[in-house]
PDB file of N, CA and C in Angstrom:
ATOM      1  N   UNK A   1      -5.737   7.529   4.222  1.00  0.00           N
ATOM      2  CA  UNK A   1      -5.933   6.406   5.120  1.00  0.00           C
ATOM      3  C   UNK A   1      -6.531   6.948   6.414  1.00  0.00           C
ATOM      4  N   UNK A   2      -7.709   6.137   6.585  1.00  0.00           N
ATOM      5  CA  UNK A   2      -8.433   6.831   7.773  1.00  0.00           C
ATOM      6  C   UNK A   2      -7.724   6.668   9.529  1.00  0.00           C
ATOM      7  N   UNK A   3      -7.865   7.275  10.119  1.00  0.00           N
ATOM      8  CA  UNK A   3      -6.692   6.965  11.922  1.00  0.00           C
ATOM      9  C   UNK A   3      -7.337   5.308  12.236  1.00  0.00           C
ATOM     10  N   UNK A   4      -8.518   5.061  12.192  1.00  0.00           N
ATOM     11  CA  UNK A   4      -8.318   3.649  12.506  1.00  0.00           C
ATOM     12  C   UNK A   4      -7.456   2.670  11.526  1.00  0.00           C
ATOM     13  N   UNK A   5      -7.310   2.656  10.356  1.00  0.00           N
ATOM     14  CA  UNK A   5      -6.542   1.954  10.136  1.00  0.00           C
ATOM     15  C   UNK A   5      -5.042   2.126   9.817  1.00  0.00           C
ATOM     16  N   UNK A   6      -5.178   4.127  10.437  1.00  0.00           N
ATOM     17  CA  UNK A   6      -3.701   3.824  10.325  1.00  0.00           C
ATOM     18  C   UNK A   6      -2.737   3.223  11.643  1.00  0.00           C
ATOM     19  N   UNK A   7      -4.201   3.641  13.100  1.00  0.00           N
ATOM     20  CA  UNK A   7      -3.941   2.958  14.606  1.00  0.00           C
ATOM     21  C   UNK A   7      -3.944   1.234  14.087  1.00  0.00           C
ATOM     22  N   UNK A   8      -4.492   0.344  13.426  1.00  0.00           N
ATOM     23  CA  UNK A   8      -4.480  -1.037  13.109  1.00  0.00           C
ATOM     24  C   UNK A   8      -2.655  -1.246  12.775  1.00  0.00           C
ATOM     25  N   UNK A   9      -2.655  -0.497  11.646  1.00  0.00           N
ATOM     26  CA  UNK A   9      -1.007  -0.676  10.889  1.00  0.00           C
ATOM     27  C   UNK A   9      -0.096  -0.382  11.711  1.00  0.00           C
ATOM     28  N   UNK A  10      -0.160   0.390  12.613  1.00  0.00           N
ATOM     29  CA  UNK A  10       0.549   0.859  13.762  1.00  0.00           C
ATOM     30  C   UNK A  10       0.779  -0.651  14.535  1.00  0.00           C
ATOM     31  N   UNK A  11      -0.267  -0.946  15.329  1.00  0.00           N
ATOM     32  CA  UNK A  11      -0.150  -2.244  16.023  1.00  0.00           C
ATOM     33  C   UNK A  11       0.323  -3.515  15.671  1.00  0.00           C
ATOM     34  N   UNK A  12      -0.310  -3.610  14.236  1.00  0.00           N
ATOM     35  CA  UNK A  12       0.316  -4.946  13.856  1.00  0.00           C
ATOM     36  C   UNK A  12       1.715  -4.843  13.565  1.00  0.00           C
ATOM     37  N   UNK A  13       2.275  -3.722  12.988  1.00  0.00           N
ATOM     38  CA  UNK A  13       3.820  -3.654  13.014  1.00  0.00           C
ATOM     39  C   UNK A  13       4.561  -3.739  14.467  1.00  0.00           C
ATOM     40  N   UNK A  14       4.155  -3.190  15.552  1.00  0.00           N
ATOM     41  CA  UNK A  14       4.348  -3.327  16.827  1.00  0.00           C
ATOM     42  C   UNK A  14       4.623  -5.065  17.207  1.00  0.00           C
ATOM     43  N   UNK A  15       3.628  -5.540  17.073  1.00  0.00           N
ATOM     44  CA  UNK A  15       3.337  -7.180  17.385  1.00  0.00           C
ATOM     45  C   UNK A  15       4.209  -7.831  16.569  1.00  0.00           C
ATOM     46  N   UNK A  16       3.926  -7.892  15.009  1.00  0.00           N
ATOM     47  CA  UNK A  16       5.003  -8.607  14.227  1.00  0.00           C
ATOM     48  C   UNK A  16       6.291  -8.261  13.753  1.00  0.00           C
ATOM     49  N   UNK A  17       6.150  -6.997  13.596  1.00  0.00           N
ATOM     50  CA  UNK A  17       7.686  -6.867  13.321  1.00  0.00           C
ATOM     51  C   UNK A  17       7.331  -6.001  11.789  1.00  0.00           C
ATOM     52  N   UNK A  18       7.982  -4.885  11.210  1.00  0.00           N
ATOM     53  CA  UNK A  18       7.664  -3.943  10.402  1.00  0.00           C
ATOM     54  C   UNK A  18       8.223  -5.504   8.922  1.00  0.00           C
ATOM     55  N   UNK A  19       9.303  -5.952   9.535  1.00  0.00           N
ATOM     56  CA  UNK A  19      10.082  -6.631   8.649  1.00  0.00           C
ATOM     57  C   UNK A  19       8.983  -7.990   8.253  1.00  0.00           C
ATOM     58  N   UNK A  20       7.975  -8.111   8.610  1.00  0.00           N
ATOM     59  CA  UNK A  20       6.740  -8.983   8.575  1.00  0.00           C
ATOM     60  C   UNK A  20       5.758  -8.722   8.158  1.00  0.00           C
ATOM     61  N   UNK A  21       5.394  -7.185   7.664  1.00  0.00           N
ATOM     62  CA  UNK A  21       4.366  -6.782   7.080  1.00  0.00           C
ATOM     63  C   UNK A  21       4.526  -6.340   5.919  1.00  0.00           C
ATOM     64  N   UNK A  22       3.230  -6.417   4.666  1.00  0.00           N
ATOM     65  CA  UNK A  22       3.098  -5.976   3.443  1.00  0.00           C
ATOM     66  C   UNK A  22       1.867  -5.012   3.519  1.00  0.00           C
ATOM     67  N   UNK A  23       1.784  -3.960   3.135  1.00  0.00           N
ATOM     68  CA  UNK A  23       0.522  -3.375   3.088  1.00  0.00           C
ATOM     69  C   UNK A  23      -0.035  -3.553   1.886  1.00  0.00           C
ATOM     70  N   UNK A  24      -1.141  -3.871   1.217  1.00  0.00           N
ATOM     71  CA  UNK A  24      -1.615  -3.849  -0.273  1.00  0.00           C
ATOM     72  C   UNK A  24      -3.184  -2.929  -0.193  1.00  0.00           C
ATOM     73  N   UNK A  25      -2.926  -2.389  -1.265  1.00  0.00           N
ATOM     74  CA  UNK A  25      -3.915  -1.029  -1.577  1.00  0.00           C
ATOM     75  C   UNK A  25      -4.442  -1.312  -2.739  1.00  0.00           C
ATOM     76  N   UNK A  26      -6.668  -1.071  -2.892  1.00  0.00           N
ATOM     77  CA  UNK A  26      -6.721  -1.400  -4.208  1.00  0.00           C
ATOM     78  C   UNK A  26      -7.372  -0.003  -4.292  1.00  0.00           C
ATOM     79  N   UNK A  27      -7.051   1.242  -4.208  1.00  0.00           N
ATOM     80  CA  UNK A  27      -7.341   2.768  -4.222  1.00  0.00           C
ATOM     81  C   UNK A  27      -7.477   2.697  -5.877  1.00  0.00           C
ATOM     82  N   UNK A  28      -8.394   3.233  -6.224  1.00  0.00           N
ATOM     83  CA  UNK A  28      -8.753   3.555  -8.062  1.00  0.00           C
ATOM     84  C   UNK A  28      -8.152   4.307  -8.471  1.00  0.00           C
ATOM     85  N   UNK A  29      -7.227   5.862  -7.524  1.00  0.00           N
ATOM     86  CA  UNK A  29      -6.514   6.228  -8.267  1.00  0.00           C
ATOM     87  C   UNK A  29      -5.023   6.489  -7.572  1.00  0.00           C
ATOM     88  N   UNK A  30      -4.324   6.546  -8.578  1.00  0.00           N
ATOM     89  CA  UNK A  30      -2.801   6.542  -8.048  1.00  0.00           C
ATOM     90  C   UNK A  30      -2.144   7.205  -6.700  1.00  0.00           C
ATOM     91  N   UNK A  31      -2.771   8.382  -6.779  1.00  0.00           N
ATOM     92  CA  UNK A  31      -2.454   9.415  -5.565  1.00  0.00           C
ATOM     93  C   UNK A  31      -3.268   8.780  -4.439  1.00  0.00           C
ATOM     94  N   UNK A  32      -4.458   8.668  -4.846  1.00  0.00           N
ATOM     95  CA  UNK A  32      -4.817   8.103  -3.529  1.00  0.00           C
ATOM     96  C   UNK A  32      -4.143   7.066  -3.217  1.00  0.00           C
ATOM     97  N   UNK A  33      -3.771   6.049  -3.659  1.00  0.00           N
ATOM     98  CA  UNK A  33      -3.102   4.711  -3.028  1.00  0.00           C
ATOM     99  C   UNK A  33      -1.504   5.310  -2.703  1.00  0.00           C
ATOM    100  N   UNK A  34      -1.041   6.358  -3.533  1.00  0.00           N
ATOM    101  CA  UNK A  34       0.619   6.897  -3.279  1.00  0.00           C
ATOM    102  C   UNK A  34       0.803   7.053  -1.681  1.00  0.00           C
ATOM    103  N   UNK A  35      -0.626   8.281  -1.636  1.00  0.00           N
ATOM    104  CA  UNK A  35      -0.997   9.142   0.049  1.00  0.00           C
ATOM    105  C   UNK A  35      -1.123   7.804   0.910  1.00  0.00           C
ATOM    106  N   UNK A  36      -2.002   7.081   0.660  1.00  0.00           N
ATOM    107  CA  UNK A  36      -2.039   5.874   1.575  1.00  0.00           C
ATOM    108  C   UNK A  36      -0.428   5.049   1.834  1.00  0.00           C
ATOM    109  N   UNK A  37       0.277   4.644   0.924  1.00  0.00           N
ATOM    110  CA  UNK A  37       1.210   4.102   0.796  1.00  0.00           C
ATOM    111  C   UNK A  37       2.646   4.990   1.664  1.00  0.00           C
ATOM    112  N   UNK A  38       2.522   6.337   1.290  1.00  0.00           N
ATOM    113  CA  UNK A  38       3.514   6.965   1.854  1.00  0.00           C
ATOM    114  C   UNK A  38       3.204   6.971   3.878  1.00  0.00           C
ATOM    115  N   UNK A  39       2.127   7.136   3.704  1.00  0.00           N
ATOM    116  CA  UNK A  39       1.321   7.160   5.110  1.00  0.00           C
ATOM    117  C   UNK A  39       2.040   5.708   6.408  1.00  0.00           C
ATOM    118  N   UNK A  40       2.035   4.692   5.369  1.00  0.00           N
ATOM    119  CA  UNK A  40       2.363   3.422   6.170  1.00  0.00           C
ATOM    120  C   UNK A  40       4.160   3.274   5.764  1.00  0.00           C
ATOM    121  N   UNK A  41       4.896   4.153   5.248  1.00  0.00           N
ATOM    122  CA  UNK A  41       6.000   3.757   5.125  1.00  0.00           C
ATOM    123  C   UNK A  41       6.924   5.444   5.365  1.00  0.00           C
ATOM    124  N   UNK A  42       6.695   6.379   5.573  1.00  0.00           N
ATOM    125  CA  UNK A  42       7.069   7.394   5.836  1.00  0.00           C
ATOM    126  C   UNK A  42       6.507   8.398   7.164  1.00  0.00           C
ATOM    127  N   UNK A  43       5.541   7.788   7.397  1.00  0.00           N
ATOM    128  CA  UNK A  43       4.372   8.559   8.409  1.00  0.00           C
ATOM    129  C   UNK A  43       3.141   9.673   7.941  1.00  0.00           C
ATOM    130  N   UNK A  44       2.556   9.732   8.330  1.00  0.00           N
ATOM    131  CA  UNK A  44       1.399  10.700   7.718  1.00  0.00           C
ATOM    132  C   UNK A  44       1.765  11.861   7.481  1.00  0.00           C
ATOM    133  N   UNK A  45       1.543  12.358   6.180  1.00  0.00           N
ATOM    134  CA  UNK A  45       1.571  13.118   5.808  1.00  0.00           C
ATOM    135  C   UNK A  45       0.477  14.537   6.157  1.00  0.00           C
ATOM    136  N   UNK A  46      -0.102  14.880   6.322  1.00  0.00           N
ATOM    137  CA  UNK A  46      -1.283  15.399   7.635  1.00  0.00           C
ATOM    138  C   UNK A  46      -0.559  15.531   8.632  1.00  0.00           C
ATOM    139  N   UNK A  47      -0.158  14.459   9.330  1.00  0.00           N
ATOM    140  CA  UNK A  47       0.273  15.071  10.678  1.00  0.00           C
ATOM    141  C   UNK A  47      -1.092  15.022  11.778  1.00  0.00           C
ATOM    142  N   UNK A  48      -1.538  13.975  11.030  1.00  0.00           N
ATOM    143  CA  UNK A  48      -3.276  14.091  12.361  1.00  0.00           C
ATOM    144  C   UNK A  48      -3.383  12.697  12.823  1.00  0.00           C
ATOM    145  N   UNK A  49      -2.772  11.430  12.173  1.00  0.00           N
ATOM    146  CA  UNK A  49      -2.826  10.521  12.806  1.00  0.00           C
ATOM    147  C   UNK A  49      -2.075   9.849  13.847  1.00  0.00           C
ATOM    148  N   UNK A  50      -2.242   8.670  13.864  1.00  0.00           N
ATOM    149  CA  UNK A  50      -1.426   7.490  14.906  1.00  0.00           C
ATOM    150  C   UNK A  50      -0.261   7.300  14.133  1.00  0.00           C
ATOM    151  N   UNK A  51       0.187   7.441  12.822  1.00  0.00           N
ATOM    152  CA  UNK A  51       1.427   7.717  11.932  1.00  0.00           C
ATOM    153  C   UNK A  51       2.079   8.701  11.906  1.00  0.00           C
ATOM    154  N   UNK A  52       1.358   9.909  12.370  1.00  0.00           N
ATOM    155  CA  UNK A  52       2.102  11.253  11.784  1.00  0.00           C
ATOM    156  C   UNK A  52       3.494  10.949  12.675  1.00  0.00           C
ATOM    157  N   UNK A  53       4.374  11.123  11.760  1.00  0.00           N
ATOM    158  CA  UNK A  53       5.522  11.516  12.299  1.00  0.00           C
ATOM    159  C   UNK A  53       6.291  10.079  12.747  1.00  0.00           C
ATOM    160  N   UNK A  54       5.785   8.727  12.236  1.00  0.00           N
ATOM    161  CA  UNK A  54       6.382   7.527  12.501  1.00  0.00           C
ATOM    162  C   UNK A  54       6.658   6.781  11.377  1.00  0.00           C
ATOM    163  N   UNK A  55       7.940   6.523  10.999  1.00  0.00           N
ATOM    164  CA  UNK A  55       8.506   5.906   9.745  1.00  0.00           C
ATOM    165  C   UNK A  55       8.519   4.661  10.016  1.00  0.00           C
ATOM    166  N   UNK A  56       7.397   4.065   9.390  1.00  0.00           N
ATOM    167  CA  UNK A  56       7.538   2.112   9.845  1.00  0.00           C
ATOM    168  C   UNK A  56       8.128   2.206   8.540  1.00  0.00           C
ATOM    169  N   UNK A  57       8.342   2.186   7.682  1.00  0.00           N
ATOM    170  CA  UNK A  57       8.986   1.839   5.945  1.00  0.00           C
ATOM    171  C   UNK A  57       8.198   0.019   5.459  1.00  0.00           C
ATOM    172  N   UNK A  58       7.438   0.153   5.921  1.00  0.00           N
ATOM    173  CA  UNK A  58       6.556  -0.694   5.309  1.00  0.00           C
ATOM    174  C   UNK A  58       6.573  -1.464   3.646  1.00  0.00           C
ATOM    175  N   UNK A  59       6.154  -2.612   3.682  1.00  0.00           N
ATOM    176  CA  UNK A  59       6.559  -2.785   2.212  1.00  0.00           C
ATOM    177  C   UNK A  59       5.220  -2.531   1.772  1.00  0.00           C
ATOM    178  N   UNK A  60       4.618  -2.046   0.464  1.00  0.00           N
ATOM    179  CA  UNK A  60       3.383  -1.887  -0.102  1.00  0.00           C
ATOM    180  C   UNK A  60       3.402  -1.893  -1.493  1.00  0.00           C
ATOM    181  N   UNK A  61       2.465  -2.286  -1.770  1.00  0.00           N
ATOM    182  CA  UNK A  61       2.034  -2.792  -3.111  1.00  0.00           C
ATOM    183  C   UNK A  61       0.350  -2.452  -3.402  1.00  0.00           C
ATOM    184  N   UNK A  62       0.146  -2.416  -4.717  1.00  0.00           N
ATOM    185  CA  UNK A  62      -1.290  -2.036  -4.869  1.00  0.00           C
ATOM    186  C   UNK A  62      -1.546  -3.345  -5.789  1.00  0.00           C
ATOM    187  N   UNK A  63      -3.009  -3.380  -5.827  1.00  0.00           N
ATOM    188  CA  UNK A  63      -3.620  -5.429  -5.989  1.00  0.00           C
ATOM    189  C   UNK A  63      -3.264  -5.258  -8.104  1.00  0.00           C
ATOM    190  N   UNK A  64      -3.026  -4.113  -8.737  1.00  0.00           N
ATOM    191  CA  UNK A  64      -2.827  -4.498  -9.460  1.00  0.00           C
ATOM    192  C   UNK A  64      -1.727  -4.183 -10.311  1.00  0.00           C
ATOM    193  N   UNK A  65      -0.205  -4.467  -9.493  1.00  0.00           N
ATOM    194  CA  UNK A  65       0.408  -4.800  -9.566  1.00  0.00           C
ATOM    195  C   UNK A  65       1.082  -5.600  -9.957  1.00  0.00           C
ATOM    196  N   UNK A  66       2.201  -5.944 -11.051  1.00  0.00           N
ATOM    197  CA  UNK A  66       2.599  -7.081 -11.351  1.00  0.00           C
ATOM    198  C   UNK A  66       2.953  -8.054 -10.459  1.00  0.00           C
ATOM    199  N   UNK A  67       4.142  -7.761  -9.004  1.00  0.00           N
ATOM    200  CA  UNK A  67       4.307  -8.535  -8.115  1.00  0.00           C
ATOM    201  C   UNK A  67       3.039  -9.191  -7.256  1.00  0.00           C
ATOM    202  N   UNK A  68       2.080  -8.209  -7.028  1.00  0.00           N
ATOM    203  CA  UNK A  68       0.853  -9.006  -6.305  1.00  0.00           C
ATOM    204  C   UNK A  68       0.593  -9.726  -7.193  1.00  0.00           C
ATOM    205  N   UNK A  69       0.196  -9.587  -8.415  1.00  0.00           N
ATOM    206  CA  UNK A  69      -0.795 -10.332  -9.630  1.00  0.00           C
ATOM    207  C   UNK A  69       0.149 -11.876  -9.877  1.00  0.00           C
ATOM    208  N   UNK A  70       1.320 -11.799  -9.531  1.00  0.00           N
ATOM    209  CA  UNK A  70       2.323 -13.102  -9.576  1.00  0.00           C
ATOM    210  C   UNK A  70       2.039 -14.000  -8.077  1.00  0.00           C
ATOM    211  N   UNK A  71       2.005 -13.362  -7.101  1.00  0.00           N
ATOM    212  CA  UNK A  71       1.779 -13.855  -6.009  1.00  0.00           C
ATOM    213  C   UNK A  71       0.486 -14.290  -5.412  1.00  0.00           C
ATOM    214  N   UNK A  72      -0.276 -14.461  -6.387  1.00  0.00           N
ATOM    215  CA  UNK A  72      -1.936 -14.994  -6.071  1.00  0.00           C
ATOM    216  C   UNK A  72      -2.289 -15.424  -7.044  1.00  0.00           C
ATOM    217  N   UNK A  73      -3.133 -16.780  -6.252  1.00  0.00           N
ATOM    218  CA  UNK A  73      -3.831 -17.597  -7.265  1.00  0.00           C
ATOM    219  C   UNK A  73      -4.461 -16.807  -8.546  1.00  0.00           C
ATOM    220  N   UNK A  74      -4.123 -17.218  -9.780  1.00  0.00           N
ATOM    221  CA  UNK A  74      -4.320 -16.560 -10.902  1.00  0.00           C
ATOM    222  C   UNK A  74      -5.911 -16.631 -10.977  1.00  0.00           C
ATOM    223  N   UNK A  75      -6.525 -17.733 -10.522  1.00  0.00           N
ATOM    224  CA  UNK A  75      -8.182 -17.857 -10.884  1.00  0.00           C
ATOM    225  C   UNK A  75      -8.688 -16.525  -9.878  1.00  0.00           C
ATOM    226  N   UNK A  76      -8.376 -16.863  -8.691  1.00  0.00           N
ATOM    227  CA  UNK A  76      -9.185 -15.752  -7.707  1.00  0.00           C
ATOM    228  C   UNK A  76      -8.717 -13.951  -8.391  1.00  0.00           C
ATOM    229  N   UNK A  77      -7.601 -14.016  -9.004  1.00  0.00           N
ATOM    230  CA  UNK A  77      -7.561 -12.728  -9.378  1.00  0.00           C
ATOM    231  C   UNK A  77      -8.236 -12.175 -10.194  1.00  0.00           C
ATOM    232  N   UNK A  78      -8.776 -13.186 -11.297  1.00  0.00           N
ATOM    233  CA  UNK A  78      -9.168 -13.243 -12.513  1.00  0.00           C
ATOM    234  C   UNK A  78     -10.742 -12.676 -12.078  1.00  0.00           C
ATOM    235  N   UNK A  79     -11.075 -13.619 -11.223  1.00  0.00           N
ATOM    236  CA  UNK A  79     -12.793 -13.024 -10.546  1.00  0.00           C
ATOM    237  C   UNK A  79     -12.734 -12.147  -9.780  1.00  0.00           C
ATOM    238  N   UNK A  80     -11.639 -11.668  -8.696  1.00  0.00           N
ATOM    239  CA  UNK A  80     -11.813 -10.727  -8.273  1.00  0.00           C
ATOM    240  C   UNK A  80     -11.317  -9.183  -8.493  1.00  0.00           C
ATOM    241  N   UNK A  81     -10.341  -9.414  -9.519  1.00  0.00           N
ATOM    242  CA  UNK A  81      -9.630  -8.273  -9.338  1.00  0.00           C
ATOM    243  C   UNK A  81      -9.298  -7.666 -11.254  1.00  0.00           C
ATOM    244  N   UNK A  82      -9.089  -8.516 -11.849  1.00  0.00           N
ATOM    245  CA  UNK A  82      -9.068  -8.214 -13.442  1.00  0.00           C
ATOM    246  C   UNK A  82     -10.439  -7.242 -13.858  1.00  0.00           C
ATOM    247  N   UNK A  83     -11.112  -7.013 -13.654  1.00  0.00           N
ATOM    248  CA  UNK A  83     -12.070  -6.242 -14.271  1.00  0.00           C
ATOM    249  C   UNK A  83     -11.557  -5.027 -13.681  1.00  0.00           C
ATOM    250  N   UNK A  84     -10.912  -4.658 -12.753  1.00  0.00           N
ATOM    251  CA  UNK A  84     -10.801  -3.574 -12.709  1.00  0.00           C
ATOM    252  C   UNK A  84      -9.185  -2.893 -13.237  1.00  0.00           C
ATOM    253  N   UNK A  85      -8.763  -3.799 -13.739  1.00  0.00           N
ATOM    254  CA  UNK A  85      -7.361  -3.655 -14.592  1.00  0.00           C
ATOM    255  C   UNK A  85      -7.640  -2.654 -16.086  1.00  0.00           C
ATOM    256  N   UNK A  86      -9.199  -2.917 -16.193  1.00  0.00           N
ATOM    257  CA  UNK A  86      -9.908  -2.226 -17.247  1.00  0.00           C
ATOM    258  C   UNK A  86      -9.758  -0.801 -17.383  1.00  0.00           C
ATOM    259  N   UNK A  87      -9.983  -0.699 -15.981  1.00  0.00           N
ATOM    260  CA  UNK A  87     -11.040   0.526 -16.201  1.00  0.00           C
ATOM    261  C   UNK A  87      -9.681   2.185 -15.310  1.00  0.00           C
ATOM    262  N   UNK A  88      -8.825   1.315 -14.426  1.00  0.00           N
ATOM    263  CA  UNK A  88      -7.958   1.782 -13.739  1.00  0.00           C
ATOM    264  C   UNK A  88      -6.598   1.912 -14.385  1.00  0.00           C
ATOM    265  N   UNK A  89      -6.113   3.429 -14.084  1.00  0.00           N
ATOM    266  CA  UNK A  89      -4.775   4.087 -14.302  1.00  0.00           C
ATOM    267  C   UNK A  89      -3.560   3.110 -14.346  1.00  0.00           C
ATOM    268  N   UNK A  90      -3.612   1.746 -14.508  1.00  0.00           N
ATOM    269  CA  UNK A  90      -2.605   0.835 -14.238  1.00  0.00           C
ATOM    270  C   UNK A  90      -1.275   1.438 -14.071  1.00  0.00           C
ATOM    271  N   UNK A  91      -1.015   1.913 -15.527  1.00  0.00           N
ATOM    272  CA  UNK A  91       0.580   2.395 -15.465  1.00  0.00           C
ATOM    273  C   UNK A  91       0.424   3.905 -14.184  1.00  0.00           C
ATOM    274  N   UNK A  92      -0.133   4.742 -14.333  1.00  0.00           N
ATOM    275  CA  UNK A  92      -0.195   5.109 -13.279  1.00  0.00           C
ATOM    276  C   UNK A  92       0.207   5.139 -11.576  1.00  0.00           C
ATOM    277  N   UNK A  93      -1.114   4.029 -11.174  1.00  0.00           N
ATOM    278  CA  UNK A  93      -0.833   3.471 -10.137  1.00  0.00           C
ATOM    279  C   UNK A  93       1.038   2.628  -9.917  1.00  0.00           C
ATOM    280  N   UNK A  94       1.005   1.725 -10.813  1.00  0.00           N
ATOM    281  CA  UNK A  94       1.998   1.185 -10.464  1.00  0.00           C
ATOM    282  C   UNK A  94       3.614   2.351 -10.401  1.00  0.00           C
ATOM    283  N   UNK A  95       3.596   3.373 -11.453  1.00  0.00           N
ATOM    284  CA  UNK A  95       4.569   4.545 -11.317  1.00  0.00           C
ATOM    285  C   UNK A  95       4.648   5.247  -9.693  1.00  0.00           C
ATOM    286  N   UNK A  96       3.156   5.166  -8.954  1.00  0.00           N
ATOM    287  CA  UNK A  96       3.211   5.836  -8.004  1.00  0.00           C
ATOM    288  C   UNK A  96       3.918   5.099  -6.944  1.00  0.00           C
ATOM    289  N   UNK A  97       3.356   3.765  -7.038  1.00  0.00           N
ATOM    290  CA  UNK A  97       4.067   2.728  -5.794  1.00  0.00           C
ATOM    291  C   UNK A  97       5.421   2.198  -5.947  1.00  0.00           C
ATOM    292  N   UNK A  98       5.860   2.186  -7.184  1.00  0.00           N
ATOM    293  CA  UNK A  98       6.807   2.273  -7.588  1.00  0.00           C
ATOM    294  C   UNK A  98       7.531   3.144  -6.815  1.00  0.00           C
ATOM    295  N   UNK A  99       7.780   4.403  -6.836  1.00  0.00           N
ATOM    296  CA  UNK A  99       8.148   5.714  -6.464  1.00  0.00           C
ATOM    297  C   UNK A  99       8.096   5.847  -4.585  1.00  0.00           C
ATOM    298  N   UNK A 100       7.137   5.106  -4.019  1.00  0.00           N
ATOM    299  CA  UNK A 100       7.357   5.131  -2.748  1.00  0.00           C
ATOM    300  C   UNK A 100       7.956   4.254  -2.015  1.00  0.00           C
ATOM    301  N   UNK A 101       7.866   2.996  -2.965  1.00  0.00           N
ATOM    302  CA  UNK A 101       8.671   1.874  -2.327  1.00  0.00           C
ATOM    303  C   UNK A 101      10.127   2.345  -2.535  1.00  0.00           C
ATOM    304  N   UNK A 102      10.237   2.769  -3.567  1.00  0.00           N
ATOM    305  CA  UNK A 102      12.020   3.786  -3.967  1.00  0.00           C
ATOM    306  C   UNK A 102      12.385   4.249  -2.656  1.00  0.00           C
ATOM    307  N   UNK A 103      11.454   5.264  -2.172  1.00  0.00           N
ATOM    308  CA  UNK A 103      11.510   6.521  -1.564  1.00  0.00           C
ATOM    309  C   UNK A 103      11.902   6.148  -0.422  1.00  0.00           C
ATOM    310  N   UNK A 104      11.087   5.108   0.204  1.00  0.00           N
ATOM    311  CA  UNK A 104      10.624   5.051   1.918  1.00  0.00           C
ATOM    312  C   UNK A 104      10.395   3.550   2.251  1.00  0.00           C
ATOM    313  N   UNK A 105      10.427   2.799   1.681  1.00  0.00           N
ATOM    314  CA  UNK A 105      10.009   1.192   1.843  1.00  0.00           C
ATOM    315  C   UNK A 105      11.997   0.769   2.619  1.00  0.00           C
ATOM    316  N   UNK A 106      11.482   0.389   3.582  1.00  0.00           N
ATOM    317  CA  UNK A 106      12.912  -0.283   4.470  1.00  0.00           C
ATOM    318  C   UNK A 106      13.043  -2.096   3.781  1.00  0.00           C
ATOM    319  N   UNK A 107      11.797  -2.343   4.085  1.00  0.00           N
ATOM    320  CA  UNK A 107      11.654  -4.052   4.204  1.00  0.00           C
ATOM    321  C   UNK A 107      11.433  -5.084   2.925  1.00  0.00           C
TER     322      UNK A 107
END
């Protein structure tokens, strides 16, 4: 996750409240969305951003996910987001976010 948006996630948890935010990740592969995911709910891992070292415990989810895929209009998912259910680590991904929401997710 690049420092501007990990300075964005920073702020909006500031303003609304950590207990008010969801982060959702559509990263192609597992680790990458894990690193991102741990990033907004444990603090950066690096140690170079506006996170390093700040535990918001964020809730996060990746778009192809069973809970996201329940929580959105089934048509818009279908055009936007099912083709890549194809081609992507599904069980994968979902083992990884799985595993951080375990780990580090407060909310």
């Amino acid at each position: 996750m690049d420092l501007e948006n990990q300075k964005r996630v920073k702020e909006l948890t500031e303003k609304y409240g950590a207990e008010n935010i969801v982060v959702i990740f559509g990263a192609a592969e597992a680790e990458s969305a894990g690193l991102s995911a741990e990033t907004v709910t444990a603090g950066d891992p690096t140690f170079a951003g506006p996170l390093a070292g700040v535990e918001l415990g964020l809730s996060v989810y990746h778009t192809v996910e069973p809970e996201f895929k329940e929580a959105v209009n089934a048509d818009v998912y279908e055009e936007q987001i099912s083709m890549m259910e194809m081609v992507l680590e599904v069980d994968e991904i979902v083992e990884e976010m799985s595993s951080i929401r375990e780990q580090f997710t407060k909310y």
